[in-house]
C-alpha atoms as a PDB file:
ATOM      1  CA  UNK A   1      62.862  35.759 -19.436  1.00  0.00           C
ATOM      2  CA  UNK A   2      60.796  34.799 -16.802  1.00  0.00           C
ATOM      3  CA  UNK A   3      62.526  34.910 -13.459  1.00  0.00           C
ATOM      4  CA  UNK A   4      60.746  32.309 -10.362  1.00  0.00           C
ATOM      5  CA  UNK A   5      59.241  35.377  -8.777  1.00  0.00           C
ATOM      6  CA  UNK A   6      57.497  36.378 -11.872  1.00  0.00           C
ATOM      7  CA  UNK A   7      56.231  32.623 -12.208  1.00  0.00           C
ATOM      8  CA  UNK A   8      54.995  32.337  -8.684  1.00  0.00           C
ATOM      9  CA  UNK A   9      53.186  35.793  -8.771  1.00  0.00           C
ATOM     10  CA  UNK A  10      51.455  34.736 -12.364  1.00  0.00           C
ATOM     11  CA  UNK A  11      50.226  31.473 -10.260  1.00  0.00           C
ATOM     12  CA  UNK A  12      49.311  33.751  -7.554  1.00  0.00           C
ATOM     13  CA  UNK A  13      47.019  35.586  -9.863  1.00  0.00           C
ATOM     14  CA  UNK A  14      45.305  32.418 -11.649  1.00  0.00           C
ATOM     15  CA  UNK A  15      43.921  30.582  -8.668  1.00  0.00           C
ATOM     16  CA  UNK A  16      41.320  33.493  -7.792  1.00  0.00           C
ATOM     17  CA  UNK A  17      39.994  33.044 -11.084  1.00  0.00           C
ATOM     18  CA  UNK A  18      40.191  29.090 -10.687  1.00  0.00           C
ATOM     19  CA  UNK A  19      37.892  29.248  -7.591  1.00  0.00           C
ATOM     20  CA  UNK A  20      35.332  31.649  -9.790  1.00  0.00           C
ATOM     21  CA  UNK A  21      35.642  29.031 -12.493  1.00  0.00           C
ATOM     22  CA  UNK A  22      34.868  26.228 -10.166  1.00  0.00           C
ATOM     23  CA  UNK A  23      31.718  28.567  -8.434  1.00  0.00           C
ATOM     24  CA  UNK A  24      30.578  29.457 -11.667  1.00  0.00           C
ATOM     25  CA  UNK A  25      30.127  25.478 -13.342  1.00  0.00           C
ATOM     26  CA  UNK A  26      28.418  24.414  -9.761  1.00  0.00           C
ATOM     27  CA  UNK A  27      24.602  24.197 -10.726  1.00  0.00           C
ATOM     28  CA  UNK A  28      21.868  25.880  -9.096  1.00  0.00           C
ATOM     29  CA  UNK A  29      18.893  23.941  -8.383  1.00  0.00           C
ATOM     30  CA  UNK A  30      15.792  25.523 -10.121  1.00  0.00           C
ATOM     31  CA  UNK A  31      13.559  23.412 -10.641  1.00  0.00           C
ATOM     32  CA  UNK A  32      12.765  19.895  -8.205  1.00  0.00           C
ATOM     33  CA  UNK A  33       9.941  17.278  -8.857  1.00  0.00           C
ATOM     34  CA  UNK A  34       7.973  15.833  -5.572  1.00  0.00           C
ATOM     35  CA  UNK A  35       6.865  12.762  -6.254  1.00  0.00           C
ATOM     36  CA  UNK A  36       4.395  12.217  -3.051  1.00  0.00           C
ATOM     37  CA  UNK A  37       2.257   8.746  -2.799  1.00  0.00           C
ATOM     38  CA  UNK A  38      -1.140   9.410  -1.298  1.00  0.00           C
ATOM     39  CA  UNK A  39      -1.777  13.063  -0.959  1.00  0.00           C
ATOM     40  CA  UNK A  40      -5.326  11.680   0.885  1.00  0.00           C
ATOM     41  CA  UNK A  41      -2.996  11.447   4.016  1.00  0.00           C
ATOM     42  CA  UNK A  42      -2.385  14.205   6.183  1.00  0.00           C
ATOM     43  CA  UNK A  43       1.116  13.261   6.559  1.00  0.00           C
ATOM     44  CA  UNK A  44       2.051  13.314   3.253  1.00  0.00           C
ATOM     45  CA  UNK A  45       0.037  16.247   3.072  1.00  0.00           C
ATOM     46  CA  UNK A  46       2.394  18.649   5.364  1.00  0.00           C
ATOM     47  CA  UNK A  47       5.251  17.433   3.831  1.00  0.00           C
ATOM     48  CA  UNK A  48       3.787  18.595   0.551  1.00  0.00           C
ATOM     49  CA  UNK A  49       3.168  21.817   2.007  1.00  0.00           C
ATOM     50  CA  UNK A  50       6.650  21.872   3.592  1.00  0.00           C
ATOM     51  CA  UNK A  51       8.557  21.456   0.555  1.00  0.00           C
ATOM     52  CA  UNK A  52       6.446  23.726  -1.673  1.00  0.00           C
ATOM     53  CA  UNK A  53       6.640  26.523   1.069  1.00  0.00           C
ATOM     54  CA  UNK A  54       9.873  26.202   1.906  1.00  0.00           C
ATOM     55  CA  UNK A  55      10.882  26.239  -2.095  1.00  0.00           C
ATOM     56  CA  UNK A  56       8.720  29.506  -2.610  1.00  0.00           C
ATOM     57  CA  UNK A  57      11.194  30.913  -0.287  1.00  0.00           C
ATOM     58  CA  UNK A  58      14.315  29.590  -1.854  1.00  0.00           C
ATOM     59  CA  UNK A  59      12.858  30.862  -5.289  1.00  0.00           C
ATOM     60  CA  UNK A  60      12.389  27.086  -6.546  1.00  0.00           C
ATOM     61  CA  UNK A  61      10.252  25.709  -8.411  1.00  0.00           C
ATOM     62  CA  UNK A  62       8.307  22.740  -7.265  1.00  0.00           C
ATOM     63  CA  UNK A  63       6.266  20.353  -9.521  1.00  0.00           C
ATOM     64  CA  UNK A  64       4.517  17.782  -7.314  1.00  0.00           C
ATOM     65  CA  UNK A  65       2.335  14.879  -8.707  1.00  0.00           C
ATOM     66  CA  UNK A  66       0.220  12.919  -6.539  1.00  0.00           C
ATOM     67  CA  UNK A  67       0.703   8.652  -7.325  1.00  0.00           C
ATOM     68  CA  UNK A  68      -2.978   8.191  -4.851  1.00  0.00           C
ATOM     69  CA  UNK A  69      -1.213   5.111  -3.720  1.00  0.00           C
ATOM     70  CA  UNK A  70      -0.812   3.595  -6.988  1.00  0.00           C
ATOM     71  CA  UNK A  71       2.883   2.702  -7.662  1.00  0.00           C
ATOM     72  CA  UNK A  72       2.044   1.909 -11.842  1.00  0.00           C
ATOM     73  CA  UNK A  73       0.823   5.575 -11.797  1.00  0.00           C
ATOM     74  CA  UNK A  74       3.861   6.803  -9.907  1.00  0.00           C
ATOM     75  CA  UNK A  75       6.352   5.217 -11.873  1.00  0.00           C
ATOM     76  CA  UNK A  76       4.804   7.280 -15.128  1.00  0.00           C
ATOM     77  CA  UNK A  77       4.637  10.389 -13.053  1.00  0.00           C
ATOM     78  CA  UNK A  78       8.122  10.406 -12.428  1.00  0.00           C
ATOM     79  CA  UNK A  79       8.978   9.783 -15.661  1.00  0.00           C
ATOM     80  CA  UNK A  80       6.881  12.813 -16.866  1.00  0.00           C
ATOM     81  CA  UNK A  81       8.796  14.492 -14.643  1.00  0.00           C
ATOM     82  CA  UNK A  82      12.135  13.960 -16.133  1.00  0.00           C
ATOM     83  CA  UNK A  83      10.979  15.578 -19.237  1.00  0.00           C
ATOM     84  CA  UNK A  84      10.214  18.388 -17.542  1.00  0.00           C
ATOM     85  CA  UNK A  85      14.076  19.004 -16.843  1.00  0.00           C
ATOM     86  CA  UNK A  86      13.435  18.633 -13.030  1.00  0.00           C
ATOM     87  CA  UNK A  87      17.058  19.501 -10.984  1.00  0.00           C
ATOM     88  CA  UNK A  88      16.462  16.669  -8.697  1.00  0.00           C
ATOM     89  CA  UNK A  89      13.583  14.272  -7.160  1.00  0.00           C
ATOM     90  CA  UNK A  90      11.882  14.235  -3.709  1.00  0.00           C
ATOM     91  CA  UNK A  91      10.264  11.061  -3.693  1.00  0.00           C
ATOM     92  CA  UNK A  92       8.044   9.272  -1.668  1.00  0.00           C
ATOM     93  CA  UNK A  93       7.162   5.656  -2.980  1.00  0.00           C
ATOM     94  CA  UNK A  94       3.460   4.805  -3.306  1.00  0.00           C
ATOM     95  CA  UNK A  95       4.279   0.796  -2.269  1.00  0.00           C
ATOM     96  CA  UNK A  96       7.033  -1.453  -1.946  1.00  0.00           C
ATOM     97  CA  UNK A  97       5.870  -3.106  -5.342  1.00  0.00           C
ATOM     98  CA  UNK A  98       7.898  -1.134  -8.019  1.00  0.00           C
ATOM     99  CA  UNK A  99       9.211   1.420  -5.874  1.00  0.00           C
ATOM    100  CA  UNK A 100      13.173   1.265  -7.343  1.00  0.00           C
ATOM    101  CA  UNK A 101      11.881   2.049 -10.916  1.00  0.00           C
ATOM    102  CA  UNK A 102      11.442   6.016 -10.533  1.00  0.00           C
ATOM    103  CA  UNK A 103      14.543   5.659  -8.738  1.00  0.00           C
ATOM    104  CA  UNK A 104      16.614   3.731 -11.343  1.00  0.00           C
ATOM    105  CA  UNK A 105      14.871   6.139 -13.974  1.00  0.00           C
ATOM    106  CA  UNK A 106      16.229   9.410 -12.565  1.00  0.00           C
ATOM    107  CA  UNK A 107      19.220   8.749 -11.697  1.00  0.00           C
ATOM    108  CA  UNK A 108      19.764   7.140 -15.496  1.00  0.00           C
ATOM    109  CA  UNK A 109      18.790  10.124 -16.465  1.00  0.00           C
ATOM    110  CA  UNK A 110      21.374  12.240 -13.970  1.00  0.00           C
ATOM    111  CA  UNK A 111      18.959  13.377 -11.765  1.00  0.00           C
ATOM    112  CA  UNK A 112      19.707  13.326  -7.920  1.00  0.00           C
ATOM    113  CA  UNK A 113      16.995  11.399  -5.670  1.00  0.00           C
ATOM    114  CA  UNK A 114      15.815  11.978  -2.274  1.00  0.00           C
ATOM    115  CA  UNK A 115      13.650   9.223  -0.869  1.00  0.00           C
ATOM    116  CA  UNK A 116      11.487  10.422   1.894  1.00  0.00           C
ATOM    117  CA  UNK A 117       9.553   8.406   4.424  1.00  0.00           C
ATOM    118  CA  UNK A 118      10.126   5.391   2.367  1.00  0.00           C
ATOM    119  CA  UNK A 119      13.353   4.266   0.903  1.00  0.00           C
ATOM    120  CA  UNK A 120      13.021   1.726  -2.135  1.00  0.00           C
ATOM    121  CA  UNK A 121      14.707  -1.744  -1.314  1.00  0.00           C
ATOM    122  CA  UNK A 122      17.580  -2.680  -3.643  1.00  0.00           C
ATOM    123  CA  UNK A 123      17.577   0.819  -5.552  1.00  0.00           C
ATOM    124  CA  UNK A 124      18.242   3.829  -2.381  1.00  0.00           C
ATOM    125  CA  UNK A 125      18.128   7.395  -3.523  1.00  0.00           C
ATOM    126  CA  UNK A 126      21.400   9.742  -3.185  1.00  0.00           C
ATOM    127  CA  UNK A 127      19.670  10.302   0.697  1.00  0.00           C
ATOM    128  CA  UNK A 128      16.680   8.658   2.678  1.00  0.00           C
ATOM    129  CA  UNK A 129      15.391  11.245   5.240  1.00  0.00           C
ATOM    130  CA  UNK A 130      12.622   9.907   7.467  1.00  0.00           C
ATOM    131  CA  UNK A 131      11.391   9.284  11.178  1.00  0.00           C
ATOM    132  CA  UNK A 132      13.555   6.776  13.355  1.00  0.00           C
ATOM    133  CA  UNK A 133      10.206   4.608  13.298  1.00  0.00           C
ATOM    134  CA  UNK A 134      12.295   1.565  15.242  1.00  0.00           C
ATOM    135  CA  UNK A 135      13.038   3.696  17.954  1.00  0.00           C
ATOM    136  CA  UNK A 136      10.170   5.807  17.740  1.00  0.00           C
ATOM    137  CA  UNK A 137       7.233   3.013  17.500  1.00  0.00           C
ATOM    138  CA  UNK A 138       9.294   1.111  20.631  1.00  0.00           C
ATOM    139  CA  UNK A 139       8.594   3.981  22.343  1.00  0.00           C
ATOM    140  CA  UNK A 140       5.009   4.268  21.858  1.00  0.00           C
ATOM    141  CA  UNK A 141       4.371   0.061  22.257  1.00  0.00           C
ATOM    142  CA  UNK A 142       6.398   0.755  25.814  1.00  0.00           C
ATOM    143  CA  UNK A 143       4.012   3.398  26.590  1.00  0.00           C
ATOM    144  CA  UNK A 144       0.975   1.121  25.889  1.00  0.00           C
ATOM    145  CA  UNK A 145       2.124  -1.535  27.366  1.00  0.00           C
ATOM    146  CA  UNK A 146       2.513   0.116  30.985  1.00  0.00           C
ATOM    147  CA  UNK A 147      -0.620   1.967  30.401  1.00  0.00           C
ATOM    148  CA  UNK A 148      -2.344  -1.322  29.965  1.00  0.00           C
ATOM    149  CA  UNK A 149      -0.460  -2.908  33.109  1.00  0.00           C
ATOM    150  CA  UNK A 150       1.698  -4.834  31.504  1.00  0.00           C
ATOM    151  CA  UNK A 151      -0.540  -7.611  30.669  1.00  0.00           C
ATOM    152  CA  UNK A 152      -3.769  -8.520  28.383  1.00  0.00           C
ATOM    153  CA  UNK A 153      -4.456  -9.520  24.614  1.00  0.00           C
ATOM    154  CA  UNK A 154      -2.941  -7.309  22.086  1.00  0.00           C
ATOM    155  CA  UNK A 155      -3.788  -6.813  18.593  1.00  0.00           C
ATOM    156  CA  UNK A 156      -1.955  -4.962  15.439  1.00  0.00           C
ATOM    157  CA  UNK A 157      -2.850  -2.805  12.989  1.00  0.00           C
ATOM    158  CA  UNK A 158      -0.328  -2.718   9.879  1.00  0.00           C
ATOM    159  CA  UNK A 159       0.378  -0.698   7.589  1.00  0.00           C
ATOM    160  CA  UNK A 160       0.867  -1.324   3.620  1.00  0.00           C
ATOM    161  CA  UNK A 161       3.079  -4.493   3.893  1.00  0.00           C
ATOM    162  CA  UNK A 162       6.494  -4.154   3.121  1.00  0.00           C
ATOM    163  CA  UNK A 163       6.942  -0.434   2.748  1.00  0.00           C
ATOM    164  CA  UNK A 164       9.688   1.170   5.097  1.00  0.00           C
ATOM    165  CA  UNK A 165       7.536   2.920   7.653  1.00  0.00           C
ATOM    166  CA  UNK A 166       5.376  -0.865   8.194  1.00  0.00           C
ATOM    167  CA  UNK A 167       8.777  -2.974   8.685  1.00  0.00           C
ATOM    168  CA  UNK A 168      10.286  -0.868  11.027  1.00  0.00           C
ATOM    169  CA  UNK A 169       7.494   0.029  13.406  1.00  0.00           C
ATOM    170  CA  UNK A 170       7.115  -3.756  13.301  1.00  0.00           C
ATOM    171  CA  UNK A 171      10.335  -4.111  14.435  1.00  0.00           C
ATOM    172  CA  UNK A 172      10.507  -1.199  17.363  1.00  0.00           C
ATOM    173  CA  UNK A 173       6.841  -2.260  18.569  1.00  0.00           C
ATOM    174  CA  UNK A 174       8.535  -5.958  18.716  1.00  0.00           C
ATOM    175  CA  UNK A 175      11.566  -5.144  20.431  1.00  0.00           C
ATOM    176  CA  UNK A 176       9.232  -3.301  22.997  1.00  0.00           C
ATOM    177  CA  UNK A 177       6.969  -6.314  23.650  1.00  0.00           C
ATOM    178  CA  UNK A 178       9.549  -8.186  24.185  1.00  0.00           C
ATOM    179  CA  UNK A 179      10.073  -6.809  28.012  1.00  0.00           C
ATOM    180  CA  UNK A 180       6.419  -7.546  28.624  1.00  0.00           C
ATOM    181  CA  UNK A 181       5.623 -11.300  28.968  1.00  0.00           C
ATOM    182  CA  UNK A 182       2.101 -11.114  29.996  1.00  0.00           C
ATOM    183  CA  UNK A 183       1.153  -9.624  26.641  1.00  0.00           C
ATOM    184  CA  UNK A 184       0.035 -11.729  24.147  1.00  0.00           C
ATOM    185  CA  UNK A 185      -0.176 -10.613  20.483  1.00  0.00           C
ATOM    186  CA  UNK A 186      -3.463 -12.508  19.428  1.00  0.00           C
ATOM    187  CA  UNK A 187      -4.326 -10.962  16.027  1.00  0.00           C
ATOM    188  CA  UNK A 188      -2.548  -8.737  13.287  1.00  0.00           C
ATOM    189  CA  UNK A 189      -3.880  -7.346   9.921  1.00  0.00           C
ATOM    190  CA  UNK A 190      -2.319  -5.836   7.268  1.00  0.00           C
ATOM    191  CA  UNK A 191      -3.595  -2.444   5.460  1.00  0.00           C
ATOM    192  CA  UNK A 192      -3.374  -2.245   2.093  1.00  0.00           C
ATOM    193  CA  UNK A 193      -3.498   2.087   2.259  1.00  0.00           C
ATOM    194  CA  UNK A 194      -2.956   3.192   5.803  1.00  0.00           C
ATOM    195  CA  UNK A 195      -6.276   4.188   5.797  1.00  0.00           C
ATOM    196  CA  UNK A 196      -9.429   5.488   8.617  1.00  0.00           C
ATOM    197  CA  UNK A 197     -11.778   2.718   7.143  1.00  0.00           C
ATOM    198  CA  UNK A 198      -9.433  -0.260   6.931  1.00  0.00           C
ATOM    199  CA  UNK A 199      -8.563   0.498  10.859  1.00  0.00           C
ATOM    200  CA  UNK A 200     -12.008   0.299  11.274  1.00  0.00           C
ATOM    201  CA  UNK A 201     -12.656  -2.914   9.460  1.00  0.00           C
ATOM    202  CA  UNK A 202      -9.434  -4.885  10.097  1.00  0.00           C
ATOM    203  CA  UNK A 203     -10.255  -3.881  14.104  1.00  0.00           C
ATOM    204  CA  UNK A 204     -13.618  -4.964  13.576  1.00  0.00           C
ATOM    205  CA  UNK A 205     -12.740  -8.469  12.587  1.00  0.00           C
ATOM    206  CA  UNK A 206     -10.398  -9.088  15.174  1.00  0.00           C
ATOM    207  CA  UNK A 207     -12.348  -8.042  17.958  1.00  0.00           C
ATOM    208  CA  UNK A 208     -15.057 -10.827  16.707  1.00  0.00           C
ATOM    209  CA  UNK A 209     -12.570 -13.370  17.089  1.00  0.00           C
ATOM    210  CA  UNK A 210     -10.633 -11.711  20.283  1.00  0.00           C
ATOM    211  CA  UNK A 211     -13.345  -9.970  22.211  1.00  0.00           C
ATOM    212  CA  UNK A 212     -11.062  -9.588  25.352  1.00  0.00           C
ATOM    213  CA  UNK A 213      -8.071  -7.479  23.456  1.00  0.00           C
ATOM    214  CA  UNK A 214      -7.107  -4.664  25.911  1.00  0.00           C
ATOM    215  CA  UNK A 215      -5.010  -3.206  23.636  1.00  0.00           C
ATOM    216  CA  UNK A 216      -4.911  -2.043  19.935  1.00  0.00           C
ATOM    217  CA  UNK A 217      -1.848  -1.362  18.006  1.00  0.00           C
ATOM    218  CA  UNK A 218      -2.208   1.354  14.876  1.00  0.00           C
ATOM    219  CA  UNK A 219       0.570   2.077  12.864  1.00  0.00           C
ATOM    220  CA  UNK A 220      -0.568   5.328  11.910  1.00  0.00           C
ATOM    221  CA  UNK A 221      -2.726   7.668  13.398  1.00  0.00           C
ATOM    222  CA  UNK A 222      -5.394   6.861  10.872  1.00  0.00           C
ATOM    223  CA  UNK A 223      -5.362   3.057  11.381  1.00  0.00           C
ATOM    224  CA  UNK A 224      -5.777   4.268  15.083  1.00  0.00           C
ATOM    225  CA  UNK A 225      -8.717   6.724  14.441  1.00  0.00           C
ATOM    226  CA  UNK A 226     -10.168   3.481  13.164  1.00  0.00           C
ATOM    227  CA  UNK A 227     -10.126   1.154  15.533  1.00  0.00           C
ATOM    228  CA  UNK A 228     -11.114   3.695  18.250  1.00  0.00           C
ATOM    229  CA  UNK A 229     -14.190   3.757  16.343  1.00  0.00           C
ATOM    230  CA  UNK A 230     -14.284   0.178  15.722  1.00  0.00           C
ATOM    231  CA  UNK A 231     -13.470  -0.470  20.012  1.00  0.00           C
ATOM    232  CA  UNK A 232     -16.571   1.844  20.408  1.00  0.00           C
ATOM    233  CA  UNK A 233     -18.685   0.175  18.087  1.00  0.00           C
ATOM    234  CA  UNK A 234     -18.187  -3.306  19.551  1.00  0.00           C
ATOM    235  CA  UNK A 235     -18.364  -1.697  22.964  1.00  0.00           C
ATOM    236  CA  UNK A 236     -16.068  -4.301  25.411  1.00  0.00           C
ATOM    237  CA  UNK A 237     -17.399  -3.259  28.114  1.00  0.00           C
ATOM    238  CA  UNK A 238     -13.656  -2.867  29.636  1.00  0.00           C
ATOM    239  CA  UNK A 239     -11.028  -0.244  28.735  1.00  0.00           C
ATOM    240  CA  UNK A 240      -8.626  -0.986  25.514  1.00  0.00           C
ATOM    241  CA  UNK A 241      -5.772   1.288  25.138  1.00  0.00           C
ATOM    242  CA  UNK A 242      -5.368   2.666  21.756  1.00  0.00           C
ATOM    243  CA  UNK A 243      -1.862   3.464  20.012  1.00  0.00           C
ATOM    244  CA  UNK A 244      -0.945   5.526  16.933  1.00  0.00           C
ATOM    245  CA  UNK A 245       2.102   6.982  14.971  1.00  0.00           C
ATOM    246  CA  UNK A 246       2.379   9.957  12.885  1.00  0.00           C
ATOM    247  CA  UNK A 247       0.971  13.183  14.707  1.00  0.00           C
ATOM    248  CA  UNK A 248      -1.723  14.045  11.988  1.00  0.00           C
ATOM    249  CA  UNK A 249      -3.297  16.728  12.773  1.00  0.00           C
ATOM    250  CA  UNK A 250      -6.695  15.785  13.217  1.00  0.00           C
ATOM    251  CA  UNK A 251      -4.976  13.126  14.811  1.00  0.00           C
ATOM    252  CA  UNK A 252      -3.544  15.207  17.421  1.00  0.00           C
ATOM    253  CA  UNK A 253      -6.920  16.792  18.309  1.00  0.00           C
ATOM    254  CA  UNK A 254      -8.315  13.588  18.529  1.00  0.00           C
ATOM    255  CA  UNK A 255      -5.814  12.887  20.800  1.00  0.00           C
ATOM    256  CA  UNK A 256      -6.570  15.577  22.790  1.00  0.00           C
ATOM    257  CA  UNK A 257     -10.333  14.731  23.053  1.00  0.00           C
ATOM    258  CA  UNK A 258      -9.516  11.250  24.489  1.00  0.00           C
ATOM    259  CA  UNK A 259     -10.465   9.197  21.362  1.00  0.00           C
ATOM    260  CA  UNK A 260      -7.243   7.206  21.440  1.00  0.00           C
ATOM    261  CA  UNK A 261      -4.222   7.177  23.867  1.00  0.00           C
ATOM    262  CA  UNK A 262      -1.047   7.575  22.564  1.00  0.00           C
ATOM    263  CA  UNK A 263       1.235   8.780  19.386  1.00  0.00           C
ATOM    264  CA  UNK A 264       4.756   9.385  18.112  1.00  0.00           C
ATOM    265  CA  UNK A 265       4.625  12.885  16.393  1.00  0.00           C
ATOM    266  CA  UNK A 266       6.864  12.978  13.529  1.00  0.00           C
ATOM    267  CA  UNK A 267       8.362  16.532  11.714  1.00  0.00           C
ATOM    268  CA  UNK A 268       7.077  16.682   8.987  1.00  0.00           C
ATOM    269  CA  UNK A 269       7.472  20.221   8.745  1.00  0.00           C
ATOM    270  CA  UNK A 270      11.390  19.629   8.980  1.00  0.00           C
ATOM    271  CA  UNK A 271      11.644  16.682   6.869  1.00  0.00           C
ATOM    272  CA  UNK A 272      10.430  18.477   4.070  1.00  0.00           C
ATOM    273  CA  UNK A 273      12.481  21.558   4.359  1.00  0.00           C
ATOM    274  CA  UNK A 274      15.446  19.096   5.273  1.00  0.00           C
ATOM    275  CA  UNK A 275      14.399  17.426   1.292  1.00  0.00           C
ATOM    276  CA  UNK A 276      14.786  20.670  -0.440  1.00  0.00           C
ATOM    277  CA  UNK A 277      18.450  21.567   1.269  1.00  0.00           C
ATOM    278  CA  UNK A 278      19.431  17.943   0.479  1.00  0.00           C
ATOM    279  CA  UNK A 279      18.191  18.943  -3.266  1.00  0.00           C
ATOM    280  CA  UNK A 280      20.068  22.018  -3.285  1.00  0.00           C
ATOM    281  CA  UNK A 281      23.030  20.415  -2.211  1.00  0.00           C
ATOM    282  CA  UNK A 282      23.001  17.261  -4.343  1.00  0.00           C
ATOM    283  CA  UNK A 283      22.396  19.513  -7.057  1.00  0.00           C
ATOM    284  CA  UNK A 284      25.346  21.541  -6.381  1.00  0.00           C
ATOM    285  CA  UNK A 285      27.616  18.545  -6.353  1.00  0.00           C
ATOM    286  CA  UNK A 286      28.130  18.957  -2.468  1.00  0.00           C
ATOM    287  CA  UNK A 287      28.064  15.366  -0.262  1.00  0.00           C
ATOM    288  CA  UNK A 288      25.485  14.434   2.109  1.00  0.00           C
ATOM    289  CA  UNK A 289      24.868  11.644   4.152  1.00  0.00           C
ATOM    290  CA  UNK A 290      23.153   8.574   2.628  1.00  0.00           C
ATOM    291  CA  UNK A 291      20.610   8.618   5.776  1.00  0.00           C
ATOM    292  CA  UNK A 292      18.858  11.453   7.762  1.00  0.00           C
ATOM    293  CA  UNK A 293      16.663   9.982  10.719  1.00  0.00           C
ATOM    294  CA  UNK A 294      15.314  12.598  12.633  1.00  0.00           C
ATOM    295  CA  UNK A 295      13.300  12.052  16.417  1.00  0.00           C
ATOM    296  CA  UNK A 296       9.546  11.643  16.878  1.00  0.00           C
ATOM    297  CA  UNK A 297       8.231  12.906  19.828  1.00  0.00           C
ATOM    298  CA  UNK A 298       5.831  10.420  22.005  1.00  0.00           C
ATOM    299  CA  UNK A 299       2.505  12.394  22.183  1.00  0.00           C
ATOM    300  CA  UNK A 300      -0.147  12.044  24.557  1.00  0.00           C
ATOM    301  CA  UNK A 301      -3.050  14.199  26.783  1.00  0.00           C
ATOM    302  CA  UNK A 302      -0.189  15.297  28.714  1.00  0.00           C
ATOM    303  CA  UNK A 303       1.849  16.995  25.470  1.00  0.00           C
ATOM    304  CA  UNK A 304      -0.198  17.573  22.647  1.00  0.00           C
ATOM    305  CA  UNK A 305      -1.236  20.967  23.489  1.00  0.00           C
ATOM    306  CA  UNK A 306       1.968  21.985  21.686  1.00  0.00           C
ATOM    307  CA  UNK A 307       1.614  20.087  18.294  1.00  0.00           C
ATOM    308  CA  UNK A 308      -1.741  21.477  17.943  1.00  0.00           C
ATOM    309  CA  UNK A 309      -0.857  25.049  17.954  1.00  0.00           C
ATOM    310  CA  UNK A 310       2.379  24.424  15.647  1.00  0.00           C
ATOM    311  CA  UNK A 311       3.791  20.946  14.255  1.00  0.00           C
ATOM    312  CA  UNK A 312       7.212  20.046  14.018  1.00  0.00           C
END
């Protein structure tokens, strides 16, 4: 007969065994897909690198497709993926258009999702880990803006319409302008890539119509690059302060030659490590939260020294 001592011992024993139980069904992440959208950019670029370093050293694999900015490509990249009995997804949506269908695929499929850079409207991954690009572009357009005296004709540079990065710098370069009266936005273009050469051209054709613009508004470094160049071309014949976002690197050297004025240098370094330990513990079955916004740093002649000889 068993006596309450004997029972309570017996339960004693068992719940060692329960926790083993319980570490021995929680899933080790092996294998992760990156889905990245333009692998032409340098930003997407270090993330890349980030994540693939990072999971050499956690002894995970990392299959990484490259969408070149086409979302119909990305969509059947992702779903190749899947096949391939990825753990979970880093993703980084090519575009706004059909950005929630790799996300509604995984996660049919059981497969955690962490957006990156750009979160897809309507359909969020398990996390979204990116720059604070409000606070972080209303810092650089503050910058700018007392650089150029607070005053002049202003013109902006977008980036692919709709996507996360574009609304939000939108909205922190507004909410900056907003404290300097005397500036008047005159012109703004949209990029369809965030590329070099549309800087240059979507400048170019603003400066025709607004040849007095004092300053110049790219929302990345390489929309920047480009209308530096464009500003030169068209030579004004009066200074016009340049402003990017991102920290590329060649960017950043740039930056440090005088080509353009300011930037917000982002970590990409840490966002991608920060993907793969968000991986490992979705994976897991551990809770994280649904957002991760990390600091940019406002870069100029004065800083940039340090970005140059390691990024964030």
């Amino acid at each position: 007969m068993l006596t309450k001592r004997s029972l309570l011992l017996a339960a004693a024993a068992i719940i060692p065994l329960l926790g083993l139980t319980d570490m021995a069904s929680a899933k080790e992440a092996k294998k992760l897909g990156l889905a990245v959208a333009n692998l032409q950019a340098d930003f997407f670029n270090q993330i890349k690198q980030s994540v693939e370093a990072y999971g050499k050293e956690k002894g995970i694999e990392i299959v990484t497709v490259d969408a070149k900015g086409d979302s119909a490509t990305q969509v059947s990249q992702v779903q190749d993926l899947i096949t391939q009995n990825i753990d979970a997804l880093i993703y980084i949506p090519a575009g706004a258009t059909a950005a929630t269908v790799p996300t509604k695929t995984a996660k049919a499929a059981g497969i955690p999702v962490i957006n990156v850079d750009r979160n897809a409207d309507g359909a969020p991954g398990d996390t979204f880990i990116a720059t604070n690009s409000v606070a972080s572009a209303q810092a650089v357009c503050d910058y700018i803006a007392k650089q150029a005296g607070g005053k002049g004709e202003l013109i902006i540079i977008h980036g692919q319409k709709g996507t996360t990065p574009e609304v939000d710098r939108s909205k922190g370069c507004g909410e900056a302008l907003k404290a300097y009266p005397d500036i008047k936005v005159v012109g703004e273009l949209w990029s369809e890539g965030w590329h070099q050469d549309e800087g240059f051209k979507l400048t170019q054709d603003l400066l025709q119509s607004h040849p007095d613009v004092s300053i110049v508004i790219g929302q990345a470094d390489a929309l920047a690059l480009g209308a530096a160049q464009a500003v030169k071309v068209a030579n004004p014949g009066h200074k016009v302060w340049v402003a990017g976002f991102d920290g590329d690197v060649a960017a950043l050297k740039a930056l440090k030659d005088g080509v353009f004025d300011v930037t917000a240098t982002q970590q990409t370094q840490g966002m991608g490590r920060l993907a793969v330990d968000a991986a490992v513990k979705l994976v897991a079955g551990e809770s994280i939260p649904a957002e991760q916004l990390q600091d940019a740093t406002l870069t100029t002649k004065d800083n940039v020294e340090q970005f140059i000889a390691k990024h964030p």
